[in-house]
Protein backbone atom coordinates (compact mmCIF):
# COMPACT_ATOMS: atom_id res chain seq x y z
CA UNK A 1 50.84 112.53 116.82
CA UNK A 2 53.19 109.39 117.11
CA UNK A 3 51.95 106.08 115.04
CA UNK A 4 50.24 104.10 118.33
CA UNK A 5 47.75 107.50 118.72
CA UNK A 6 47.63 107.62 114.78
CA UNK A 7 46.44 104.10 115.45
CA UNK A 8 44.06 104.37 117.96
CA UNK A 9 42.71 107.12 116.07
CA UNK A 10 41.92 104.76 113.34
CA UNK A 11 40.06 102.31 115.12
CA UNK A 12 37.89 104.48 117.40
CA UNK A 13 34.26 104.49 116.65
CA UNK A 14 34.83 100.89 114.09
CA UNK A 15 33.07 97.73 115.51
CA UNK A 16 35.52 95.45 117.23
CA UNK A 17 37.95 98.78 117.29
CA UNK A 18 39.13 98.35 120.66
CA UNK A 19 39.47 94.82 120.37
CA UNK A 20 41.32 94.86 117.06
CA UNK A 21 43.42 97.72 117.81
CA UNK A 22 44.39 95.97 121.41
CA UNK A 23 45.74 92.75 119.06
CA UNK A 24 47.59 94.56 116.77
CA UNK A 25 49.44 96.52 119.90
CA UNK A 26 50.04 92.82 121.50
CA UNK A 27 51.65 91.67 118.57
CA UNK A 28 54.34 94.34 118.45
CA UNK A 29 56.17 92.20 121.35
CA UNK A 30 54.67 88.59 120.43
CA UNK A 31 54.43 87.50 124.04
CA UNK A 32 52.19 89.41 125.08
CA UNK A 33 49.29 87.46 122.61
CA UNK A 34 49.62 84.88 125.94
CA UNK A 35 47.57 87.40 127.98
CA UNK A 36 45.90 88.51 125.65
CA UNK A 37 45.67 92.13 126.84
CA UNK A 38 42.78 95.16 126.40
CA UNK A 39 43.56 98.67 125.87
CA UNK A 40 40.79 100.18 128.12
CA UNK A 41 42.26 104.10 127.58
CA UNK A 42 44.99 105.25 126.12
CA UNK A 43 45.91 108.84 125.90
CA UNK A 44 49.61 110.87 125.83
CA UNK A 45 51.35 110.33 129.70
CA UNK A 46 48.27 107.84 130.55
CA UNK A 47 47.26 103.89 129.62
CA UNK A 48 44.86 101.51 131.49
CA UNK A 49 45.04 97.83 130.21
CA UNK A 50 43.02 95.11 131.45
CA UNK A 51 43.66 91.28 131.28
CA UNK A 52 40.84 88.63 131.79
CA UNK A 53 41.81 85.44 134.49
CA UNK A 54 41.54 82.71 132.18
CA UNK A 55 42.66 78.69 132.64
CA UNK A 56 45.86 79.50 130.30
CA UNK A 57 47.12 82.66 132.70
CA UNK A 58 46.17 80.70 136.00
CA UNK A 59 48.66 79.49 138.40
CA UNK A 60 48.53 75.84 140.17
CA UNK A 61 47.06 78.12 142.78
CA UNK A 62 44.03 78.57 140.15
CA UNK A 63 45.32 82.60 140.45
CA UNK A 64 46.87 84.66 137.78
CA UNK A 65 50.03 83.22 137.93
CA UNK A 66 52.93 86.03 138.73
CA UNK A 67 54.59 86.28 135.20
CA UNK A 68 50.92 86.88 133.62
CA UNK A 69 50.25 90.07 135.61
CA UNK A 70 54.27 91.12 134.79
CA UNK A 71 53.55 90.91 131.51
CA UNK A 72 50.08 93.40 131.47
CA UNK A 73 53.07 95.60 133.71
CA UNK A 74 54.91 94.81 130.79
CA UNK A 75 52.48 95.89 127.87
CA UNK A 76 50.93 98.89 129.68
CA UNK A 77 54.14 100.54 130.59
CA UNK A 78 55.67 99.78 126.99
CA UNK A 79 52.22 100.93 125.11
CA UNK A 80 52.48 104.15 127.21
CA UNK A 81 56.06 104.85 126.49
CA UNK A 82 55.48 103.98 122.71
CA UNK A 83 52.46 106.99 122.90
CA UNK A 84 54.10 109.06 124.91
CA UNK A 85 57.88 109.61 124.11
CA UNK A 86 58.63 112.71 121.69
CA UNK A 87 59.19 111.56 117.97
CA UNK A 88 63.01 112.35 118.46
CA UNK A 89 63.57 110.16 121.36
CA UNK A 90 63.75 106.46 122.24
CA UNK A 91 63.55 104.37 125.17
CA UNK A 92 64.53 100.39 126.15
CA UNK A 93 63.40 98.56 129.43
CA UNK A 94 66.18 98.29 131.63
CA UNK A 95 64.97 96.88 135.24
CA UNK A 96 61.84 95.91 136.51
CA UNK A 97 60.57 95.50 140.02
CA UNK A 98 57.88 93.60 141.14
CA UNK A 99 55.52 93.50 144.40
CA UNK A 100 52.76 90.80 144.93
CA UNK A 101 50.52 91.89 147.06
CA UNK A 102 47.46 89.89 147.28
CA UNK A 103 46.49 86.42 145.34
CA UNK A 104 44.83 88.11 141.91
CA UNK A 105 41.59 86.07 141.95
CA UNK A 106 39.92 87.99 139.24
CA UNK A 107 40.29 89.94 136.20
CA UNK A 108 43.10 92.54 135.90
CA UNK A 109 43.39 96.12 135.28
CA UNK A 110 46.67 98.00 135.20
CA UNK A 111 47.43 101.83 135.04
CA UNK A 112 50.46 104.10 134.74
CA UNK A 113 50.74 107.93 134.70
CA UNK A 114 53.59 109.68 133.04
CA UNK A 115 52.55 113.40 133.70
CA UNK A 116 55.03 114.19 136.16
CA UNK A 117 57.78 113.21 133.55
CA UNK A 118 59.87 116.32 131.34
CA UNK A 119 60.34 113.76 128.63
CA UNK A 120 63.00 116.51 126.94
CA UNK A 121 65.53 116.50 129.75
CA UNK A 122 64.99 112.99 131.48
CA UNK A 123 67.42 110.33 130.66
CA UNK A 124 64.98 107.45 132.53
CA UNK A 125 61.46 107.45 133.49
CA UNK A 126 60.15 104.87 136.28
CA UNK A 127 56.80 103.46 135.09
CA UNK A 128 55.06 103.02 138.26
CA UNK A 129 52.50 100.48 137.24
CA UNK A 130 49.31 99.70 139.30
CA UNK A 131 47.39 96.46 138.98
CA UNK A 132 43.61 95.99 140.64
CA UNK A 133 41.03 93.49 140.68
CA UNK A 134 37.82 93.72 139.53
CA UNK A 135 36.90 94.71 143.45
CA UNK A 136 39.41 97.69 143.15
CA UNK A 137 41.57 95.72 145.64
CA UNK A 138 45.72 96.39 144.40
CA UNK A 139 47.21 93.19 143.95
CA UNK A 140 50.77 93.85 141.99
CA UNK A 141 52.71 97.27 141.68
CA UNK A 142 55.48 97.62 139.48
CA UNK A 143 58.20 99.87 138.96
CA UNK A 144 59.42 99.01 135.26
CA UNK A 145 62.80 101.33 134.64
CA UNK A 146 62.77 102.97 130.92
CA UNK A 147 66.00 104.06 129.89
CA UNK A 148 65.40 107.46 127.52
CA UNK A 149 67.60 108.83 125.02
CA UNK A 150 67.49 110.58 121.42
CA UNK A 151 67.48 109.03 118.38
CA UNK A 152 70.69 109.01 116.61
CA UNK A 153 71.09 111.17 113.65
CA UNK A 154 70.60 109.78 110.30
C-alpha cells in the first residue's frame, strides 16, 4: 500500500479524519490550500473531491471562477495518481485541457477513474476528470495528461 492509502488508512474512523487527512493532502502542492479541497473517496484507480463555492473561489461573475475548478481537476487527478501508480514508477503533469461547460453556481464535486489504465506498460495516462454541481449538472471536464515512467535506480 503506497503512503497516501497508508494515510487514509490512518485517519479513517478519527473525528475530523476526513477533514484532517484532506489538509494534509492539499498541502503537498501548497496551492491547492486556496480551494480548500475534500477528499470524499479515495480508493486505488478511483478519487472523488469536492470543493465548496465560497466568496474567495468566486469569479466577478459571483461563479467559481475557472482556475478554482482547474485546480480541484488539479488535486483530484494528482491525489489519484499519487494512490494509484505502482511503488516503482513515477509520473509529472504534462498538459492539461480544459472545457467549461456551464457557469458552476454551486458547490463542486470532481471524479476520475483510472481502471482502464495497465499502469506497468503505459508511458502516459489521460486523467479524464469530471466536475458536477450539487444538482448533478457537469459543468467542467478535464483531460489532465500524466506522463509515467520508472523510478531510476538507486
Amino acid at each position: 500500500m503506497n503512503r497516501v492509502l497508508k494515510l487514509q488508512e490512518k485517519f479513517n474512523g478519527k473525528p475530523f479524519g476526513k477533514v484532517l487527512f484532506s489538509k494534509i493532502l492539499a498541502g503537498m502542492a501548497p496551492y491547492f490550500k486556496t480551494i480548500k479541497p475534500q477528499v470524499e473517496e479515495l480508493r486505488p484507480n478511483y478519487m472523488r473531491a469536492s470543493m465548496r463555492k465560497r466568496k474567495a473561489v468566486h469569479n466577478h461573475l459571483k461563479t467559481v471562477h475557472a482556475i478554482a475548478s482547474c485546480n480541484l481537476c488539479e488535486f483530484t487527478a494528482g491525489i489519484l495518481m499519487e494512490a494509484s501508480i505502482p511503488k516503482h514508477r513515477r509520473w509529472i503533469p504534462t498538459g492539461m485541457e480544459v472545457s467549461y461547460l456551464k457557469k458552476a453556481k454551486t458547490d463542486l464535486t470532481a471524479s476520475c477513474d483510472l481502471s482502464h489504465v495497465d499502469w506497468e506498460n503505459c508511458d502516459h495516462v489521460i486523467c479524464a476528470v469530471s466536475v458536477l454541481d450539487t444538482e448533478g449538472v457537469e459543468v467542467v471536464q478535464a483531460n489532465i495528461r500524466m506522463k509515467v515512467s520508472d523510478k531510476p535506480k538507486k
